[in-house]
C-alpha atoms as a PDB file:
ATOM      1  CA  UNK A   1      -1.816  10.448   0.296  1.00  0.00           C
ATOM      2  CA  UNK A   2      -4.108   8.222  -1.254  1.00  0.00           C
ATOM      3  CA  UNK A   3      -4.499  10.446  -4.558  1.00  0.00           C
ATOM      4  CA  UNK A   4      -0.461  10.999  -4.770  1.00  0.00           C
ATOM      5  CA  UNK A   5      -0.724   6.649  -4.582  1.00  0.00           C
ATOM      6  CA  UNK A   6      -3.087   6.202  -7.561  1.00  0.00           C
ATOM      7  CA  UNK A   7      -1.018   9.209  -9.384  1.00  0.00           C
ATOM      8  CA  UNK A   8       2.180   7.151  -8.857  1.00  0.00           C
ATOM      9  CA  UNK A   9       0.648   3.952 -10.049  1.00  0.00           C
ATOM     10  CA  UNK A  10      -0.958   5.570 -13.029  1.00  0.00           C
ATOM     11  CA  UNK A  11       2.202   7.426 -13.804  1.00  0.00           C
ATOM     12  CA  UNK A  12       3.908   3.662 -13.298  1.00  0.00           C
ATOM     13  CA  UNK A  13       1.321   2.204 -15.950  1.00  0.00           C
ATOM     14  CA  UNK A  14       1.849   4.680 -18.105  1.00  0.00           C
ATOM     15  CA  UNK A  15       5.290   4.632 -18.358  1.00  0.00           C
ATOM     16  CA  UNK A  16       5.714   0.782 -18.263  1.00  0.00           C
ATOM     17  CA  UNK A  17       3.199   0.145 -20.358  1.00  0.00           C
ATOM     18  CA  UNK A  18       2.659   2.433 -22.653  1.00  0.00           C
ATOM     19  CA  UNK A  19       0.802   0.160 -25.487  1.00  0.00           C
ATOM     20  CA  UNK A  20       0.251  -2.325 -24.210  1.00  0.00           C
ATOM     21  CA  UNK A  21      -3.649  -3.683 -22.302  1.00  0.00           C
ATOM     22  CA  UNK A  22      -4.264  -5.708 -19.677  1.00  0.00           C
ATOM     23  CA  UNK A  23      -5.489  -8.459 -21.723  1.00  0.00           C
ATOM     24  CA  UNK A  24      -2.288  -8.684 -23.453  1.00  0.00           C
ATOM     25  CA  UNK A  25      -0.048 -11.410 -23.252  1.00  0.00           C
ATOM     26  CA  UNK A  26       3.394  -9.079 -23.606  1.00  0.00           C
ATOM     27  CA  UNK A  27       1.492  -7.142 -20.687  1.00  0.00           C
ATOM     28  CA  UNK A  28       1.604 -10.284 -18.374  1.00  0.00           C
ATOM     29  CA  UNK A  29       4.824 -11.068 -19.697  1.00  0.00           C
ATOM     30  CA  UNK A  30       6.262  -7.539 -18.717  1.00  0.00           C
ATOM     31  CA  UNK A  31       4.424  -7.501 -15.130  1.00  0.00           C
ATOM     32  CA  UNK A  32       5.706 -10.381 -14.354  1.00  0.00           C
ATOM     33  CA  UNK A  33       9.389  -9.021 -15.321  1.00  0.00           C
ATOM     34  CA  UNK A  34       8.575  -6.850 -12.435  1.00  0.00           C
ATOM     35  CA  UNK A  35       8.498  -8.951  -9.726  1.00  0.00           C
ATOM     36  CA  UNK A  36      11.621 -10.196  -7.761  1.00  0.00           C
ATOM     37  CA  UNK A  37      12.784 -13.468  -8.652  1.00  0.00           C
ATOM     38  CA  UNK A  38      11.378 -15.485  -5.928  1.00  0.00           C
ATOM     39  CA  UNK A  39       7.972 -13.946  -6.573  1.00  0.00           C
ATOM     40  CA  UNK A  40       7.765 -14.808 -10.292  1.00  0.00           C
ATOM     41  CA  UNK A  41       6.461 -18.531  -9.321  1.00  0.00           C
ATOM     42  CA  UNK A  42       3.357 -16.467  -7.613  1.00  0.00           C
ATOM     43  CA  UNK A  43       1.510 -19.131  -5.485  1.00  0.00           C
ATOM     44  CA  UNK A  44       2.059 -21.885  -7.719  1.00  0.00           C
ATOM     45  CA  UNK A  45       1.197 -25.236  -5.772  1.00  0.00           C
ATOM     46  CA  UNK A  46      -0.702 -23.259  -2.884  1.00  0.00           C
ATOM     47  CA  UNK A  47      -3.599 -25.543  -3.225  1.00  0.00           C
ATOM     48  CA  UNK A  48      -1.351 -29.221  -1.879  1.00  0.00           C
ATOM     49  CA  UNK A  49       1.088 -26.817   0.466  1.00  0.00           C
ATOM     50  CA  UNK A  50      -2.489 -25.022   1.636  1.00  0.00           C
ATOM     51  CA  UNK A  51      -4.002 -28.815   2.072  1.00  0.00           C
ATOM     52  CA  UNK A  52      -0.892 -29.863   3.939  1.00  0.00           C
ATOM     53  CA  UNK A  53      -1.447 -26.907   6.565  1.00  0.00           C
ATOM     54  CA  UNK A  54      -4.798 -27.811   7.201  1.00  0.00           C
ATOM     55  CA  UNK A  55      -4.574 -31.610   7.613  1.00  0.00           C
ATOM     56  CA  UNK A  56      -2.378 -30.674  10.385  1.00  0.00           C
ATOM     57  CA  UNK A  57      -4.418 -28.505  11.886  1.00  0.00           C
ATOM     58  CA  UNK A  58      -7.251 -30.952  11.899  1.00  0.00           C
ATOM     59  CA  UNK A  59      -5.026 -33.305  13.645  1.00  0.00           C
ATOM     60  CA  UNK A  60      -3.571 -31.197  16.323  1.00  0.00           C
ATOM     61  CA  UNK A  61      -5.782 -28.044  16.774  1.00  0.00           C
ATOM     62  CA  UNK A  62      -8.569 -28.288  19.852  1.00  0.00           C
ATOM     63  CA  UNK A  63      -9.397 -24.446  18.625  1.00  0.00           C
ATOM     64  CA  UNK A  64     -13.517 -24.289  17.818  1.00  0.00           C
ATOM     65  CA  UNK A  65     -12.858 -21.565  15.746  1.00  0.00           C
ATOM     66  CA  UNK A  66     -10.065 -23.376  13.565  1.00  0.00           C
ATOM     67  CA  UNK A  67     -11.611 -26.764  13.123  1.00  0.00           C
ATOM     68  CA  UNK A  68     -14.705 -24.901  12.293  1.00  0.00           C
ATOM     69  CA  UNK A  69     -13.288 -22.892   9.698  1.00  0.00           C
ATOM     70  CA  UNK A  70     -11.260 -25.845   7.691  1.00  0.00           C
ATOM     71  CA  UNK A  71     -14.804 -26.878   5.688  1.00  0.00           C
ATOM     72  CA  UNK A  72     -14.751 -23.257   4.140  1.00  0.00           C
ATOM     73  CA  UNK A  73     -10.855 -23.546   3.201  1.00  0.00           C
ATOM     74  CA  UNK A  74     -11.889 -26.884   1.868  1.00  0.00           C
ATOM     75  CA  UNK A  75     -14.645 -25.803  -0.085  1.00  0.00           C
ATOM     76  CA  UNK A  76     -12.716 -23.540  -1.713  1.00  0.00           C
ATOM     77  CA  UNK A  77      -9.521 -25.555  -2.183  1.00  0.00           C
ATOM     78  CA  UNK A  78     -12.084 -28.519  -4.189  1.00  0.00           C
ATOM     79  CA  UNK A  79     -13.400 -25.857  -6.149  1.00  0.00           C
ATOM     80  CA  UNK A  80     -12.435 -26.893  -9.891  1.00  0.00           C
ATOM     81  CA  UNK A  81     -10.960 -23.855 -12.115  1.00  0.00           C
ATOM     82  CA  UNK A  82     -12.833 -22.400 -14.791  1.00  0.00           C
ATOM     83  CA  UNK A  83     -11.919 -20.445 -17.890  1.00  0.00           C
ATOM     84  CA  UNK A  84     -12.950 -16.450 -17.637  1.00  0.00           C
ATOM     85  CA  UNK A  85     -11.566 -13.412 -19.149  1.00  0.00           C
ATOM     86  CA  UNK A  86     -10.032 -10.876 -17.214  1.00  0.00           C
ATOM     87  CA  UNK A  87     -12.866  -7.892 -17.999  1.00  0.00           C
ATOM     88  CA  UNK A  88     -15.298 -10.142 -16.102  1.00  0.00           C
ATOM     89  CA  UNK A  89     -13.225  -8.872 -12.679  1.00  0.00           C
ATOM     90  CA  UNK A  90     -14.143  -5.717 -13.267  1.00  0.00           C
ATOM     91  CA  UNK A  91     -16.821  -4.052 -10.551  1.00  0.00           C
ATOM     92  CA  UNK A  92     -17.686  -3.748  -7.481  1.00  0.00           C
ATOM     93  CA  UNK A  93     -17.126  -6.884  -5.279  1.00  0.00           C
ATOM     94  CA  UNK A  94     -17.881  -8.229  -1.854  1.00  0.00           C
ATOM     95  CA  UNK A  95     -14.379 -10.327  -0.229  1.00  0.00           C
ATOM     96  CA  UNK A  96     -13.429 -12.180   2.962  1.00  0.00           C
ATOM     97  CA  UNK A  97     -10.114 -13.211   3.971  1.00  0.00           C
ATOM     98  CA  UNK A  98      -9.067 -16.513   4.997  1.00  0.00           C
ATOM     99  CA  UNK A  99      -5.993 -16.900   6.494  1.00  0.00           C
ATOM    100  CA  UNK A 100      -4.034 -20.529   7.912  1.00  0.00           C
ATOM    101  CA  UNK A 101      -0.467 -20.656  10.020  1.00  0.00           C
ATOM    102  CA  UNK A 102       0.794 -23.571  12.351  1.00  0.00           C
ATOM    103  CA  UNK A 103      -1.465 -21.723  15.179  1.00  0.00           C
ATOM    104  CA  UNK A 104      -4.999 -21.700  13.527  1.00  0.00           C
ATOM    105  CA  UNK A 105      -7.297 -21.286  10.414  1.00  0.00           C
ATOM    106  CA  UNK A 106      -9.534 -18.502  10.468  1.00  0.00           C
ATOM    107  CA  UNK A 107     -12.265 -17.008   8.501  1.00  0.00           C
ATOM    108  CA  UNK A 108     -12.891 -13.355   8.427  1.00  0.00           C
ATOM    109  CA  UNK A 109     -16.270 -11.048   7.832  1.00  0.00           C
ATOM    110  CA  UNK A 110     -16.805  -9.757   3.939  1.00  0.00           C
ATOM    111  CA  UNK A 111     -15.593  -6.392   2.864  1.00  0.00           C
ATOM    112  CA  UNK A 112     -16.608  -3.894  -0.146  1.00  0.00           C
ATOM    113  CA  UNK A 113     -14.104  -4.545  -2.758  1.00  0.00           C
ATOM    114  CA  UNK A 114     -13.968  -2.908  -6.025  1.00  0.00           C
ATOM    115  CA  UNK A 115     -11.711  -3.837  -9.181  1.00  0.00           C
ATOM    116  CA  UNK A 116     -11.510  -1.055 -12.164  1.00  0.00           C
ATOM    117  CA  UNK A 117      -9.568  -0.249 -14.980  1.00  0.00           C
ATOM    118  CA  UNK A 118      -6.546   2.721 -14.658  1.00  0.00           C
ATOM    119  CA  UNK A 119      -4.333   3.413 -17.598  1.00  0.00           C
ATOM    120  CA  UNK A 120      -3.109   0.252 -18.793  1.00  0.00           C
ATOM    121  CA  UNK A 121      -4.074  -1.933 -16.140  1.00  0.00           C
ATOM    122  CA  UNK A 122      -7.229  -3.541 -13.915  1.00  0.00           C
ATOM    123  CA  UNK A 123      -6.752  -2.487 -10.414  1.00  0.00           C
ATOM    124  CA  UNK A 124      -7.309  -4.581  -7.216  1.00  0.00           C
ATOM    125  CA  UNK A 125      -8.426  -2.568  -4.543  1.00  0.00           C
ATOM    126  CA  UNK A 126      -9.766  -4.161  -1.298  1.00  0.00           C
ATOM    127  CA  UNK A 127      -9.832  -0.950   0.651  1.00  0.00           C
ATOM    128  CA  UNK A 128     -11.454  -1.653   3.680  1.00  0.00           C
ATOM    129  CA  UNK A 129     -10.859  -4.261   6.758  1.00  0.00           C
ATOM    130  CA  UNK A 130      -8.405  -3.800   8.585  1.00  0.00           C
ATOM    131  CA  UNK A 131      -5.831  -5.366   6.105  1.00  0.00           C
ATOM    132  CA  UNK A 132      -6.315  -4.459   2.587  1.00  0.00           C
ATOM    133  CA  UNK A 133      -4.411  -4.995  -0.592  1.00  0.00           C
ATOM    134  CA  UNK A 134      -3.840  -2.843  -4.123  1.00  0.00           C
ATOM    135  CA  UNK A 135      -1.995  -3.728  -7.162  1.00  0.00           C
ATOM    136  CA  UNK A 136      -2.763  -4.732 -10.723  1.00  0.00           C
ATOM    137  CA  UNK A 137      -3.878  -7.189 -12.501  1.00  0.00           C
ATOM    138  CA  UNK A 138      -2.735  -9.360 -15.938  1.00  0.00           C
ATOM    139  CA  UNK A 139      -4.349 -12.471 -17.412  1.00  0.00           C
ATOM    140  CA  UNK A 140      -1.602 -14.827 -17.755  1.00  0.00           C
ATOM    141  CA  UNK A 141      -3.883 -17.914 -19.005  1.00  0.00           C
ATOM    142  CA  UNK A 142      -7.427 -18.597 -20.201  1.00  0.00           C
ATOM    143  CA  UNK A 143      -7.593 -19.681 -16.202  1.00  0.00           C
ATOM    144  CA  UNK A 144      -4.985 -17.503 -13.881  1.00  0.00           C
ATOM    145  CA  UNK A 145      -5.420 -13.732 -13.549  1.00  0.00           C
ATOM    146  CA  UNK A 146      -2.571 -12.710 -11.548  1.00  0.00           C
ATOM    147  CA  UNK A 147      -2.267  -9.797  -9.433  1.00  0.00           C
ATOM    148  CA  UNK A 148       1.132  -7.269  -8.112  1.00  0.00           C
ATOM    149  CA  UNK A 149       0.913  -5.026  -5.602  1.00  0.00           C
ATOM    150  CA  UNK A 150       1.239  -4.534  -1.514  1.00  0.00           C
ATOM    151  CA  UNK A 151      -0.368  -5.111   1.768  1.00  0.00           C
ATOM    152  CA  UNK A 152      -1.480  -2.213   3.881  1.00  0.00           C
ATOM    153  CA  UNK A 153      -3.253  -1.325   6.867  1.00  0.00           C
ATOM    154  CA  UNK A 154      -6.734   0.806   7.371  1.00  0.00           C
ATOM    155  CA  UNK A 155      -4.434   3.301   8.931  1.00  0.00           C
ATOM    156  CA  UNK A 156      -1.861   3.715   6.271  1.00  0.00           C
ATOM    157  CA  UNK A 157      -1.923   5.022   2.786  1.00  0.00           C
ATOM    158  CA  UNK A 158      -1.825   2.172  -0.189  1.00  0.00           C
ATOM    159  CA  UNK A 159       1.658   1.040  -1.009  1.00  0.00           C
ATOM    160  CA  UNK A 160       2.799   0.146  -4.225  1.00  0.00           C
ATOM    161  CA  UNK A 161       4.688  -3.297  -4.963  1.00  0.00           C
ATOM    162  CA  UNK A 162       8.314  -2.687  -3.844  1.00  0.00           C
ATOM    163  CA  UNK A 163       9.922  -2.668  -7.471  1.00  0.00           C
ATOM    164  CA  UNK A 164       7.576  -0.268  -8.393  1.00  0.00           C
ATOM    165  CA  UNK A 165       9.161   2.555  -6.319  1.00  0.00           C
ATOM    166  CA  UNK A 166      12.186   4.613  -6.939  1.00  0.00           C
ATOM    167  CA  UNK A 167      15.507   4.045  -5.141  1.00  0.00           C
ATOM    168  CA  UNK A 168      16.533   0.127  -3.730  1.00  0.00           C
ATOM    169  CA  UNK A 169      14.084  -1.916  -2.146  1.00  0.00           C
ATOM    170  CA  UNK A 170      14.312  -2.059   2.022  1.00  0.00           C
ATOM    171  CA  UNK A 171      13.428  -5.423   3.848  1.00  0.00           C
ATOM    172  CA  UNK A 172      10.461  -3.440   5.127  1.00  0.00           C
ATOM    173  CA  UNK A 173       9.065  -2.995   1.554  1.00  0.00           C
ATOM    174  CA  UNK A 174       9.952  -6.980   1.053  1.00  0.00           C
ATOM    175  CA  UNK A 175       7.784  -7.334   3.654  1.00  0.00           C
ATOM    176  CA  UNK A 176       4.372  -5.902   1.904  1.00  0.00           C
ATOM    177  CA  UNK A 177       4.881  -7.036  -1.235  1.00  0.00           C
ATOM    178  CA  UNK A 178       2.146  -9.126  -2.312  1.00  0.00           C
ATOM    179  CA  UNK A 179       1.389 -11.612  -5.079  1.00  0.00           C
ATOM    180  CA  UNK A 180      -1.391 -13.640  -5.716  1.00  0.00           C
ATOM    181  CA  UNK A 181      -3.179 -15.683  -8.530  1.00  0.00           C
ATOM    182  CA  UNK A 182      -6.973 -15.514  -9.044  1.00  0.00           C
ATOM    183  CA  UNK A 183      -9.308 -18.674 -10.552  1.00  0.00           C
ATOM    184  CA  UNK A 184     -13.196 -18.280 -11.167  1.00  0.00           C
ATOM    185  CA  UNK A 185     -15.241 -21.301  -9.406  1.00  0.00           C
ATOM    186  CA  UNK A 186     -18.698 -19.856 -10.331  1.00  0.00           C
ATOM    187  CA  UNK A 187     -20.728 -17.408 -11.783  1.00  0.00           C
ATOM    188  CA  UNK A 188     -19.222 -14.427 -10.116  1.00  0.00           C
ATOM    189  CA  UNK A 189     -17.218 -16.095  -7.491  1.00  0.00           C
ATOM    190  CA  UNK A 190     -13.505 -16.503  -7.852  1.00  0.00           C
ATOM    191  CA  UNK A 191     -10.816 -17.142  -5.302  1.00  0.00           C
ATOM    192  CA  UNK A 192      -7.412 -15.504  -4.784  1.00  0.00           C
ATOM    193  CA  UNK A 193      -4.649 -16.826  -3.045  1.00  0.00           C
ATOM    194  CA  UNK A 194      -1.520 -14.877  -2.354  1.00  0.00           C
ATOM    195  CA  UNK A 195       2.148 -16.855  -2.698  1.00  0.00           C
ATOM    196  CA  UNK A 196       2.410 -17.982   1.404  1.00  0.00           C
ATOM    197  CA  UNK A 197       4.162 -16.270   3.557  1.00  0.00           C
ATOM    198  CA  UNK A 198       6.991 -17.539   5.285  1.00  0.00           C
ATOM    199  CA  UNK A 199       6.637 -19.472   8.156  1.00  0.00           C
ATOM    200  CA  UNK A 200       3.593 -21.207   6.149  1.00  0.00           C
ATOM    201  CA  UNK A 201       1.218 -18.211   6.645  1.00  0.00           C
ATOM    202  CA  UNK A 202      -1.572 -18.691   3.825  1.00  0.00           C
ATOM    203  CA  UNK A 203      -3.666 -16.352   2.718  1.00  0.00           C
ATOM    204  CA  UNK A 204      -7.052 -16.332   0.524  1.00  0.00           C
ATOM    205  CA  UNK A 205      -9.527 -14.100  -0.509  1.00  0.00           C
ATOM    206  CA  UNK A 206     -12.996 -15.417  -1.874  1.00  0.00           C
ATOM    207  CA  UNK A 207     -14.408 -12.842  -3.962  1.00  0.00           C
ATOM    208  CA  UNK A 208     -18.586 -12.741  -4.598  1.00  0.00           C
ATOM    209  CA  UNK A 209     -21.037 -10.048  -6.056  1.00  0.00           C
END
């Protein structure tokens, strides 16, 4: 199931694509024509909404494991953008997931990670954990990379982002799409954080060699 995945998504690429790189601006441009609507914004402003979520949670949580967590949410949150290229993603990667709601903050163990070039596009492919995300990737300024694709768990095969498939989208599909931007704040460190979820569920990934 997993090879008829990565044939669809190649076959996708290829199709959609057909000229166009990753690196490309008219390949951001049509990725982003992809996405429904509402996801087109990505996770603009999830830095203050992200900060909101956790000064709550600082006043009102008497969790250890919350309150401990909010210093490596803040760390990451402070981090200042820098300017990177795309190709500099590529490889094999080490990420952990951080993930907020109105119940707690928690910080999660780092997985293998790789990220690697498939017909037109740089895949994302955090394929182990027990939640892991694929989709593709587009530079859509000297600081964002942005990334489309779907949630899916260790027991299921990869999903593709719900536009992406044939036939009309079901609320289940809605429900695994995915899409995230991507900043570098160091020499091979970067953060992603995925558009939140409703309800106010936030979700990052810091990414490290």
């Amino acid at each position: 199931m997993r090879a008829v995945t990565g044939a669809l998504l190649a076959l996708f690429l290829s199709l959609a694509f057909p000229a166009l790189g990753q690196e490309s601006p008219n390949y951001a441009k049509h990725l982003l024509a992809q996405l429904h609507p509402e996801d087109q914004t990505l996770a603009e402003g999830w830095r203050e909404a992200l900060q909101l979520r956790l000064d709550g949670l600082a006043e009102t949580s008497n969790d250890p494991e919350t309150l401990d967590s909010l210093a490596d949410f803040q760390t990451l949150i402070d981090a200042e953008p820098i300017t990177f290229d795309i190709s500099e993603l590529e490889g094999e990667w080490r990420m952990r997931s951080l993930q907020a709601t109105e119940l707690g903050a928690f910080v999660y163990q780092y997985f293998p990670a790789r990220i690697y070039p498939e017909a037109q596009a740089l895949v994302f492919d955090k394929n182990s954990g027990s939640q892991r995300h694929r989709g593709m990737l587009a530079q859509r300024d000297d600081m964002t990379v942005f990334f489309v694709g779907a949630l899916y768990y260790g027991y299921e095969a990869p999903r593709l982002y719900s536009t992406m498939t044939s036939g009309e989208t079901t609320p289940e599909q809605r429900e695994f799409d995915a899409v995230a931007e991507i900043n570098k704040i160091g020499e091979n460190h970067f953060v992603m954080a995925f558009a939140p979820e409703d309800g106010g569920r936030f979700r990052l990934y810091e990414i490290r060699k």
